[in-house]
N, C-alpha and C. Protein backbone atom coordinates (compact mmCIF):
# COMPACT_ATOMS: atom_id res chain seq x y z
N UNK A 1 -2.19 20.78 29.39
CA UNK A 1 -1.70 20.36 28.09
C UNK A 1 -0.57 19.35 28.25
N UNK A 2 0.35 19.79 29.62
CA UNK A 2 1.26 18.43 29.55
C UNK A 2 1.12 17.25 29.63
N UNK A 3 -0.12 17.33 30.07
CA UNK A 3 -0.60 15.96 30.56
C UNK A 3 -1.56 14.75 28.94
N UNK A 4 -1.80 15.91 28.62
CA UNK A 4 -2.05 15.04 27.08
C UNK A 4 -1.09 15.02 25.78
N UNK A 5 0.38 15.53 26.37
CA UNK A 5 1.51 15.53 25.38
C UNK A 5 1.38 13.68 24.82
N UNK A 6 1.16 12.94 25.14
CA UNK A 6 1.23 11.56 24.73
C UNK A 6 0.19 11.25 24.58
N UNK A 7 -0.63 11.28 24.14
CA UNK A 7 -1.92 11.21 23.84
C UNK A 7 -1.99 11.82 22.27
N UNK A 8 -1.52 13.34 22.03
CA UNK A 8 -1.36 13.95 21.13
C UNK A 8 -0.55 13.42 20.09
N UNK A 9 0.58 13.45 20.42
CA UNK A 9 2.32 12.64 19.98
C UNK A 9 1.46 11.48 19.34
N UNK A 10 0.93 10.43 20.18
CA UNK A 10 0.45 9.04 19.32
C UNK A 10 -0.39 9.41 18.30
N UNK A 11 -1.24 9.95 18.66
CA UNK A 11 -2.40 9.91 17.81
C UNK A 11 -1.97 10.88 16.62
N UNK A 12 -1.35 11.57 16.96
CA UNK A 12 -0.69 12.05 15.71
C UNK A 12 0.70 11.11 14.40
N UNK A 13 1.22 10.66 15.10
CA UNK A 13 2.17 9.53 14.65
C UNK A 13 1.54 8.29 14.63
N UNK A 14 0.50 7.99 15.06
CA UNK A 14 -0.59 6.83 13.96
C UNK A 14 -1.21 7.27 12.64
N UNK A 15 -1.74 8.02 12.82
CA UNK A 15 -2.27 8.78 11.75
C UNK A 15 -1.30 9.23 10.68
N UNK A 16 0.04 10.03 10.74
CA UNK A 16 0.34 10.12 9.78
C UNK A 16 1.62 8.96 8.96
N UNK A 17 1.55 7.38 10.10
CA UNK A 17 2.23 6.46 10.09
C UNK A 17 1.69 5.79 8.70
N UNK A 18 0.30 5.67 9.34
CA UNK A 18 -0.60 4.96 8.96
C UNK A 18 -0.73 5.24 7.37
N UNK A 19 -0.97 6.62 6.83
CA UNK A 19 -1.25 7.16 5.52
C UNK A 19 0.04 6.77 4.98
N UNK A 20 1.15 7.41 5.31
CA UNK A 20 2.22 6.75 5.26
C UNK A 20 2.62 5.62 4.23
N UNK A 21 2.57 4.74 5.39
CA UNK A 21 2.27 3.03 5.02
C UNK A 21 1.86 2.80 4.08
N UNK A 22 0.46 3.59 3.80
CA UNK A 22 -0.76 2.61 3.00
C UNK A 22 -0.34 3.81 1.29
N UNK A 23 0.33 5.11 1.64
CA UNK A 23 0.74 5.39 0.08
C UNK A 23 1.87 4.26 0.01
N UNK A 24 3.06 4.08 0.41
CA UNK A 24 3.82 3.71 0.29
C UNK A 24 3.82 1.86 -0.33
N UNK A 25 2.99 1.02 0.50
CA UNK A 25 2.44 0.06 -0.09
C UNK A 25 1.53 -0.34 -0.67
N UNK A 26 0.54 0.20 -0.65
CA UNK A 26 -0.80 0.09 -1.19
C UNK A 26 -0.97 0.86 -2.52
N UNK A 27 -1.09 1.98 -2.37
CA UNK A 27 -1.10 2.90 -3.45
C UNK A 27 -0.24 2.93 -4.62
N UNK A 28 0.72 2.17 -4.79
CA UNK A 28 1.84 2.09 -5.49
C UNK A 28 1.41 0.80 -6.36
N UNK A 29 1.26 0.08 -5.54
CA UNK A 29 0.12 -1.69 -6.39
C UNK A 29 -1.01 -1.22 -7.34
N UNK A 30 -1.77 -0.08 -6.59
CA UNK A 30 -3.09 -0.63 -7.45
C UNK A 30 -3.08 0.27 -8.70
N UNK A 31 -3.36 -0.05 -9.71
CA UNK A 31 -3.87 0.63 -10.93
C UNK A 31 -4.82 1.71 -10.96
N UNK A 32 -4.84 2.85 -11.58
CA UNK A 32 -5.74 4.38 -11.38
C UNK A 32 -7.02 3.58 -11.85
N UNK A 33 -6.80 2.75 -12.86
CA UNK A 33 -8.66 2.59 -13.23
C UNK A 33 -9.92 1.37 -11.43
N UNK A 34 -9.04 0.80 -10.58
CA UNK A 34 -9.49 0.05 -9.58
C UNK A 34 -10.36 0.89 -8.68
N UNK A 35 -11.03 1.07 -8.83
CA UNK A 35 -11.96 1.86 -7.21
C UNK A 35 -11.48 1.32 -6.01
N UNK A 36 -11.15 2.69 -5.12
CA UNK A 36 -10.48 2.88 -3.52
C UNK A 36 -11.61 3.55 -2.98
N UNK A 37 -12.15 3.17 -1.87
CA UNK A 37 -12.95 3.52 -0.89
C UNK A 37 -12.22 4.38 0.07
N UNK A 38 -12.38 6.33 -0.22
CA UNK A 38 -11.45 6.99 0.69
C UNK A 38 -11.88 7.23 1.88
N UNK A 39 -12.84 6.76 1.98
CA UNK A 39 -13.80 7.17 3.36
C UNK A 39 -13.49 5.92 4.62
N UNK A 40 -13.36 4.60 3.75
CA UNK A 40 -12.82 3.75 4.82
C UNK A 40 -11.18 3.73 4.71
N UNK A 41 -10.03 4.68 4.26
CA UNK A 41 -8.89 4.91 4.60
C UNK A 41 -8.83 5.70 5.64
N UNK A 42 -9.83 6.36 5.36
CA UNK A 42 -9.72 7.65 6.88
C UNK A 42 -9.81 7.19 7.99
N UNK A 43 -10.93 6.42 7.77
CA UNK A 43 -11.67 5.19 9.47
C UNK A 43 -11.16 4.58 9.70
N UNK A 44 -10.30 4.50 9.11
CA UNK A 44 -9.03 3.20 9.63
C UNK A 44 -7.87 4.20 10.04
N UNK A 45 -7.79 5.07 9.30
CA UNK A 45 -6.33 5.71 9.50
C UNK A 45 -6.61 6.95 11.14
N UNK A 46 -7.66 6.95 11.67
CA UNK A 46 -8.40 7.74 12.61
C UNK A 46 -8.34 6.72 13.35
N UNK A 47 -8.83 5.13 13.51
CA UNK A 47 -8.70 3.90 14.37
C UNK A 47 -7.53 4.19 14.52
N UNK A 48 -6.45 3.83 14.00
CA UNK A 48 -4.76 3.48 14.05
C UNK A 48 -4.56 4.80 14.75
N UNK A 49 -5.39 5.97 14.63
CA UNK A 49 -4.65 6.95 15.13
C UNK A 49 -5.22 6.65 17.03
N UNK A 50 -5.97 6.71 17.32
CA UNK A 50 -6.98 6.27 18.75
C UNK A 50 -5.83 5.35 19.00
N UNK A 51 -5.81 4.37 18.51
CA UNK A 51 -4.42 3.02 19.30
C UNK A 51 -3.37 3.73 19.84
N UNK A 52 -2.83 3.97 18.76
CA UNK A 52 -1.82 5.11 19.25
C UNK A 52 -1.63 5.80 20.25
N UNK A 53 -2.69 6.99 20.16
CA UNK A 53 -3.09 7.17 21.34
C UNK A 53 -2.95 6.91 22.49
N UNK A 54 -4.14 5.69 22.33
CA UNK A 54 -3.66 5.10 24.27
C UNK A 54 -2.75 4.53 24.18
N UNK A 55 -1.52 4.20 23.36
CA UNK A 55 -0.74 3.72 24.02
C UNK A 55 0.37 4.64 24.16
N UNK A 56 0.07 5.86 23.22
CA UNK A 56 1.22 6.95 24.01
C UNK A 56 0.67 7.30 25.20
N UNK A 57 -0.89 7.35 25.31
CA UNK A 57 -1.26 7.55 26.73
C UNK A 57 -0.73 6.83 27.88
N UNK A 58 -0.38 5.54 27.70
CA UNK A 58 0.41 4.37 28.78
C UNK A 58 1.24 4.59 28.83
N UNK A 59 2.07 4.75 27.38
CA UNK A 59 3.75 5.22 27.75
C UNK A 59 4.16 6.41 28.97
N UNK A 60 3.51 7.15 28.47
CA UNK A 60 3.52 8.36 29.27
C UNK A 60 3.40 8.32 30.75
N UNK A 61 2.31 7.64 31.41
CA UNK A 61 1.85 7.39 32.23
C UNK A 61 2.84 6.48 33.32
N UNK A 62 3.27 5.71 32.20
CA UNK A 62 4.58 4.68 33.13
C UNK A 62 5.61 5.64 33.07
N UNK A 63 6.18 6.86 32.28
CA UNK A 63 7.29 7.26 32.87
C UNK A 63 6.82 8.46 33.85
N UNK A 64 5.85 8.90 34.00
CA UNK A 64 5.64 10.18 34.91
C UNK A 64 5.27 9.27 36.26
N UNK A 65 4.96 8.28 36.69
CA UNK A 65 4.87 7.44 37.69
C UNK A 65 5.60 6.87 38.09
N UNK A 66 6.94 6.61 37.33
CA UNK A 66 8.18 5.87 37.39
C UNK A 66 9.21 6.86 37.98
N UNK A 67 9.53 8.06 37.52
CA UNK A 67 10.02 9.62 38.11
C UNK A 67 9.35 10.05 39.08
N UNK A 68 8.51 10.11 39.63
CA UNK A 68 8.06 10.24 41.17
C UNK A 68 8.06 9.66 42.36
């Protein structure tokens, strides 16, 4: 499990960055009567979460290689 602590961490902090973001700017603009496609917020907000991811996966990776 320690070994996917950054992996987890990102993909979790994309994901809830991401929703985040998009209430905060998005959701606030558009008008209740506009149709939102929630199925491609997710697929995007699940992408952003994967990025994340590997790059907490890299982070991680450079400091446990950097300490040894």
């Amino acid at each position: 499990m320690k070994n996917k602590a950054g992996k987890i961490s990102g993909f979790i902090l994309g994901v809830t960055g991401f929703l985040l973001m998009f209430q905060i700017i998005f959701l606030r603009n558009i008008h209740p009567s506009d149709e939102l496609a929630p199925g491609m917020v997710v697929i995007i907000a699940v992408l952003n979460g994967l990025l994340f991811g590997y790059i907490g996966s890299l982070v991680q990776n450079y400091f446990t290689k950097k300490n040894t």
